[in-house]
C-alpha atoms as a PDB file:
ATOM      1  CA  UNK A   1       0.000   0.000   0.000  1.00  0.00           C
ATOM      2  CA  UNK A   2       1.234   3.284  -1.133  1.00  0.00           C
ATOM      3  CA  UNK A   3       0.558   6.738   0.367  1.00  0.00           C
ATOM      4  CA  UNK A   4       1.133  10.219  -1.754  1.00  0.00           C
ATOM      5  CA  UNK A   5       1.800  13.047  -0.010  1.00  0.00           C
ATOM      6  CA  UNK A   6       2.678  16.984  -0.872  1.00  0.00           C
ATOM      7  CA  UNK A   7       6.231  17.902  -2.191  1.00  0.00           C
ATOM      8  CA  UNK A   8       8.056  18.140   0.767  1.00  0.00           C
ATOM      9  CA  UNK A   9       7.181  14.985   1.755  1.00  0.00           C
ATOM     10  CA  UNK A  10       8.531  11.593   0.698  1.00  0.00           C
ATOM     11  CA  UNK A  11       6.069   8.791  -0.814  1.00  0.00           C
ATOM     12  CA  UNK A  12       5.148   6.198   2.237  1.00  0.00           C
ATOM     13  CA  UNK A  13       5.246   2.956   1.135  1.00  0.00           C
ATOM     14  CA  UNK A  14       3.351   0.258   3.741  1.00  0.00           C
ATOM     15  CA  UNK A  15       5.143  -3.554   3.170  1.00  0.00           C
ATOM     16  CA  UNK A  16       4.327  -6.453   5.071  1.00  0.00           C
ATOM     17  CA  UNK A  17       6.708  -9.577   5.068  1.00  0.00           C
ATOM     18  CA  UNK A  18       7.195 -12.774   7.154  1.00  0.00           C
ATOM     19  CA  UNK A  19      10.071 -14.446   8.214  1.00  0.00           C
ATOM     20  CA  UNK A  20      11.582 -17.380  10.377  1.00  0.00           C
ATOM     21  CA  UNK A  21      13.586 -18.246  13.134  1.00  0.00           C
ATOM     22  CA  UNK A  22      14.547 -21.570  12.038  1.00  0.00           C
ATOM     23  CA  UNK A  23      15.991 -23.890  14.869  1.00  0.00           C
ATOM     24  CA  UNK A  24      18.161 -27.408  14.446  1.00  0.00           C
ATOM     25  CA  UNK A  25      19.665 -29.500  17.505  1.00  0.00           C
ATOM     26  CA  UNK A  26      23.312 -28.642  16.917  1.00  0.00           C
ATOM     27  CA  UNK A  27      26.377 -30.978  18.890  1.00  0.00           C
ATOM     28  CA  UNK A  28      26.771 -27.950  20.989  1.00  0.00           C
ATOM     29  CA  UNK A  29      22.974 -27.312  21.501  1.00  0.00           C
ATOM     30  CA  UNK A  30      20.175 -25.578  18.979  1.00  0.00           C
ATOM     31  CA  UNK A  31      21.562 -23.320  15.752  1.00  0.00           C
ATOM     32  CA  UNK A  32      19.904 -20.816  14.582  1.00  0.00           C
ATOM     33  CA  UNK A  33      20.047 -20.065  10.228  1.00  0.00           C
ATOM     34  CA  UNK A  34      21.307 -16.606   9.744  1.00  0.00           C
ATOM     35  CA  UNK A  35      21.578 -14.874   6.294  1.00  0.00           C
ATOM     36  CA  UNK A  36      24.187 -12.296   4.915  1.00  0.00           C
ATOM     37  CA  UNK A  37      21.914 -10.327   2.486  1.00  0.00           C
ATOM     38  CA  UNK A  38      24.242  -9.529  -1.114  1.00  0.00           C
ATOM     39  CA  UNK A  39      23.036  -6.206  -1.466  1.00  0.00           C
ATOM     40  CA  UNK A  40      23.733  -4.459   2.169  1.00  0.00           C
ATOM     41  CA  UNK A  41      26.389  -7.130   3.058  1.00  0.00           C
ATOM     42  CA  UNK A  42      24.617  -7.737   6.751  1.00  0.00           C
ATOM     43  CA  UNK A  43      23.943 -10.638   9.083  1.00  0.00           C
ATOM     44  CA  UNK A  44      20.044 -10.982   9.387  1.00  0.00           C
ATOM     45  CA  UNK A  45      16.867 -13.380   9.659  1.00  0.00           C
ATOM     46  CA  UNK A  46      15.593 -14.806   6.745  1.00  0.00           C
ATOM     47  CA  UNK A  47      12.206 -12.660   5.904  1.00  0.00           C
ATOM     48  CA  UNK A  48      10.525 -11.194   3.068  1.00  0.00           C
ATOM     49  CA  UNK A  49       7.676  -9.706   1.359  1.00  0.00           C
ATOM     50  CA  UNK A  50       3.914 -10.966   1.873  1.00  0.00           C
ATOM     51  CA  UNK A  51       2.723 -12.037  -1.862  1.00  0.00           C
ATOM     52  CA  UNK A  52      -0.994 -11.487  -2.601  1.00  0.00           C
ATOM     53  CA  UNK A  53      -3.399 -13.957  -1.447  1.00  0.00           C
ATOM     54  CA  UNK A  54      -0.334 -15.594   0.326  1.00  0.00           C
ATOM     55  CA  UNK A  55      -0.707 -15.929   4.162  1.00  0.00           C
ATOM     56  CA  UNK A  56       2.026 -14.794   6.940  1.00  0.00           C
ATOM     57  CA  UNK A  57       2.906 -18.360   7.552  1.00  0.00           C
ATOM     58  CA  UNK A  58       3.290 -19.239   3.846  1.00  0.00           C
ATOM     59  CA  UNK A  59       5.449 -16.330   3.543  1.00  0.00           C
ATOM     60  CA  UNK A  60       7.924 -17.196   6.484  1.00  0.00           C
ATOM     61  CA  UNK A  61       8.168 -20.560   5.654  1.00  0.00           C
ATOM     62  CA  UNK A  62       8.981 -19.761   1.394  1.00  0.00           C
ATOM     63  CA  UNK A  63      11.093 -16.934   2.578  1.00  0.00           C
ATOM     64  CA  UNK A  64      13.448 -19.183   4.740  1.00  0.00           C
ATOM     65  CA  UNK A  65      13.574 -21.739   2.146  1.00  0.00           C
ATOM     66  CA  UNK A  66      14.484 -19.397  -0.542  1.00  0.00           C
ATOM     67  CA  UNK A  67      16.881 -17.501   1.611  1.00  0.00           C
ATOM     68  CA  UNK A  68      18.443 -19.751   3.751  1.00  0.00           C
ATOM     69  CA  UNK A  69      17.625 -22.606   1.575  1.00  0.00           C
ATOM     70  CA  UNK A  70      15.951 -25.184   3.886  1.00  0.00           C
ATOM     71  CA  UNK A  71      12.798 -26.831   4.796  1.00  0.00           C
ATOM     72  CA  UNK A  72      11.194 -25.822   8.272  1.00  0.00           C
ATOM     73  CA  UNK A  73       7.853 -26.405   9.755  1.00  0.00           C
ATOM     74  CA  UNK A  74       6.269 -23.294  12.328  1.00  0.00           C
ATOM     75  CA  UNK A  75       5.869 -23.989  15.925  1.00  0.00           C
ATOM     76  CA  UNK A  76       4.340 -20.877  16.998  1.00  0.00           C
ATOM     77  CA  UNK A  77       4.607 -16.858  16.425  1.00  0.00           C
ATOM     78  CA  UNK A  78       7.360 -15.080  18.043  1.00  0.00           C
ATOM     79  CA  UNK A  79       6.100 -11.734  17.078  1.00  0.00           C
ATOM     80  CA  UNK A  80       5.558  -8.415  14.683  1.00  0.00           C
ATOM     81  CA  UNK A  81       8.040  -5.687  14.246  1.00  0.00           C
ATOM     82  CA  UNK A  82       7.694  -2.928  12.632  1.00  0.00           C
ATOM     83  CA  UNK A  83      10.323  -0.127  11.811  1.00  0.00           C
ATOM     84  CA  UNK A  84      10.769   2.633   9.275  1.00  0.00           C
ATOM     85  CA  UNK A  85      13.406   3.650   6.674  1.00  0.00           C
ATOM     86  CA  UNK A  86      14.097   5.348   3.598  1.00  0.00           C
ATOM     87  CA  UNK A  87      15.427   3.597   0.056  1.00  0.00           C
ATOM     88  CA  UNK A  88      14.999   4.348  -3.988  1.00  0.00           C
ATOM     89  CA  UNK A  89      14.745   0.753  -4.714  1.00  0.00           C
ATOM     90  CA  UNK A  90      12.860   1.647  -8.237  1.00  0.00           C
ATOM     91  CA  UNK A  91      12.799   4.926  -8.780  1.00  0.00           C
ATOM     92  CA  UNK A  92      12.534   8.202  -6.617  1.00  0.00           C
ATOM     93  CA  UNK A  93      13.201   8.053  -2.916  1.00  0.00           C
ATOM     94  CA  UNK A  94      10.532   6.423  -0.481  1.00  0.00           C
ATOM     95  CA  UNK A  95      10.014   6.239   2.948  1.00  0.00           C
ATOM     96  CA  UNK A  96       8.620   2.608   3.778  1.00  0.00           C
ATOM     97  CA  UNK A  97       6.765   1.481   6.756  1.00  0.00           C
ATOM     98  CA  UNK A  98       7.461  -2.296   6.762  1.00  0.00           C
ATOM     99  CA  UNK A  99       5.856  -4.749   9.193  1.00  0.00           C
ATOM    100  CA  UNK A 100       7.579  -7.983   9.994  1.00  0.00           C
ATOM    101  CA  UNK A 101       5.827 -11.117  11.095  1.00  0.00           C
ATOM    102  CA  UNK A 102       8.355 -13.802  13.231  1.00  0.00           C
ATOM    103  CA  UNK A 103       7.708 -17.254  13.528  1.00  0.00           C
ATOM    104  CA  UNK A 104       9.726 -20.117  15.790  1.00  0.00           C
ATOM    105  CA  UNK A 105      10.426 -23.241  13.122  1.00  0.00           C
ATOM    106  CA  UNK A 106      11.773 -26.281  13.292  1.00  0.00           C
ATOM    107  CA  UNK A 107      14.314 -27.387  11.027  1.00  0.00           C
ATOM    108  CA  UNK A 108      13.140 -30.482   8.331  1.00  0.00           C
ATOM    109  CA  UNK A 109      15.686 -30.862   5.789  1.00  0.00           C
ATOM    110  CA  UNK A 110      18.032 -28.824   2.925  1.00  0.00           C
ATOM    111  CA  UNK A 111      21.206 -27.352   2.872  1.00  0.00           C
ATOM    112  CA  UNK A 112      21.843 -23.488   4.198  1.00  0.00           C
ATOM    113  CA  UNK A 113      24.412 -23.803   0.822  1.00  0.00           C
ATOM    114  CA  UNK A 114      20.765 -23.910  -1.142  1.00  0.00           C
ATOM    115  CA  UNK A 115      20.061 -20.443  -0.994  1.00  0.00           C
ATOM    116  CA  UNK A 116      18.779 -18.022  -3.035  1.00  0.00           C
ATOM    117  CA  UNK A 117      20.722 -15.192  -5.487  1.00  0.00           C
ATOM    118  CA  UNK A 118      20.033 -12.371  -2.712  1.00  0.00           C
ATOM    119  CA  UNK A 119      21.964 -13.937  -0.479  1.00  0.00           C
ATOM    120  CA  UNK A 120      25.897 -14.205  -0.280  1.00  0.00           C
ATOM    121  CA  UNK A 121      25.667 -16.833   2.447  1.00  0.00           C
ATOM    122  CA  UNK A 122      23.332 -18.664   5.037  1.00  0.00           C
ATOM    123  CA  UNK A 123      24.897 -20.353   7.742  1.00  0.00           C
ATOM    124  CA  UNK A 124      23.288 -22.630  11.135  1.00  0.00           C
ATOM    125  CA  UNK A 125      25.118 -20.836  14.139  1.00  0.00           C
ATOM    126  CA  UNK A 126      24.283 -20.726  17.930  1.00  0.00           C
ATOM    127  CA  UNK A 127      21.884 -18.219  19.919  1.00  0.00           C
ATOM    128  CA  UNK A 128      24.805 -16.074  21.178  1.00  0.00           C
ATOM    129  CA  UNK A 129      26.667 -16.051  17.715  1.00  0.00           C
ATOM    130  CA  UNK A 130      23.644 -15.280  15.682  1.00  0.00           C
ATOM    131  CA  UNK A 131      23.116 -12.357  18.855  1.00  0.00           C
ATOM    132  CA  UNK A 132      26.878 -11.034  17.957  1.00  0.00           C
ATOM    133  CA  UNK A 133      26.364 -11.101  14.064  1.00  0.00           C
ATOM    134  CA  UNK A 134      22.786 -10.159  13.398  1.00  0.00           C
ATOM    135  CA  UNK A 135      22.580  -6.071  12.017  1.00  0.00           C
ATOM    136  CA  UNK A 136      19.389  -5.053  13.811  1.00  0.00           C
ATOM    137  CA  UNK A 137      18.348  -5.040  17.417  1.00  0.00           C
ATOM    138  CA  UNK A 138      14.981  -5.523  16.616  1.00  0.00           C
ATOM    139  CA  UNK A 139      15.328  -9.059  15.059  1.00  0.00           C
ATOM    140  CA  UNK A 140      18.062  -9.655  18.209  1.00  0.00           C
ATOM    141  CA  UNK A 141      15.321  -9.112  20.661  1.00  0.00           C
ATOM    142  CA  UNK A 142      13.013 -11.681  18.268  1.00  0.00           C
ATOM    143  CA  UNK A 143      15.960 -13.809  18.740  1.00  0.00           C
ATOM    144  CA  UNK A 144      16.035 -13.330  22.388  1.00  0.00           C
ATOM    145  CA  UNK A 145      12.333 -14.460  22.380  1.00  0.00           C
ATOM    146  CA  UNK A 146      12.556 -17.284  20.489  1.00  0.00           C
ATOM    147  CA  UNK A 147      15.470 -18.444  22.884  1.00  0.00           C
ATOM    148  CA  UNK A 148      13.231 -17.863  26.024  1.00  0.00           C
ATOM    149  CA  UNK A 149      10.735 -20.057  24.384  1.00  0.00           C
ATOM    150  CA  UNK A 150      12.492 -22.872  23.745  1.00  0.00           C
ATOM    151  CA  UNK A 151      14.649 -22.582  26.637  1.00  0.00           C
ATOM    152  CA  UNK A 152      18.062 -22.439  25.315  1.00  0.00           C
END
């Protein structure tokens, strides 16, 4: 959903995506699949856009399989985010208001080497790497939640 505004004002874009915290019993104890996005070059969850008619679960669990290029099944929200910023991804400069949709999954099968062409790499790592390398707070404090739930 787009909104127009005057002149001095930049074009608000609303965006709602989905994403995953995907869990796998690790020697060590769970891992956790982080991404490093190709374009920005940052640690992050897997999550994307919300396609039309698609729900939030659908979306989490394509999004991680695209991204970080294995098969997971949800357990349970973790919860929404949302956060603002500014980009000229096609054209003239937008402000977007993007809403992010968490969900706890357990790992099935695939290989985090299976992922998608926006990604540079996927890796499984533990709770308190993933902490160290993720870019945003906000999706360490998802983390954080996800590790309270299953009691890691």
């Amino acid at each position: 959903m787009t909104e127009k505004s005057d002149k001095n004002h930049l074009e608000t874009v609303h965006q709602f995506s989905a994403g995953g915290i995907a869990i796998r019993a690790g020697e060590g104890g769970p891992e956790i699949a982080v991404i490093r996005t190709s374009e920005e070059g940052r640690w992050q969850l897997p999550k994307g856009i919300v396609d039309p008619g698609e729900t939030q679960e659908h979306a989490a669990l394509r999004e991680v399989r695209e991204e970080a290029g294995i098969t997971c099944e949800i357990v349970r929200p973790i919860e929404t985010i949302d956060y603002w910023f500014v980009a000229s991804y096609d054209g003239p400069r937008k402000r977007y208001h993007k809403k992010v949709s968490f969900f706890l999954m357990n790992y099935i099968s695939g290989d985090v080497g299976d992922h998608d062409h926006e990604v540079t790499e996927a890796r499984w790592t533990t709770f308190d790497d993933a902490l160290r390398m993720l870019a945003f707070q906000n999706e360490k404090d998802v983390l954080e939640k996800a590790r309270a739930i299953v009691g890691a």
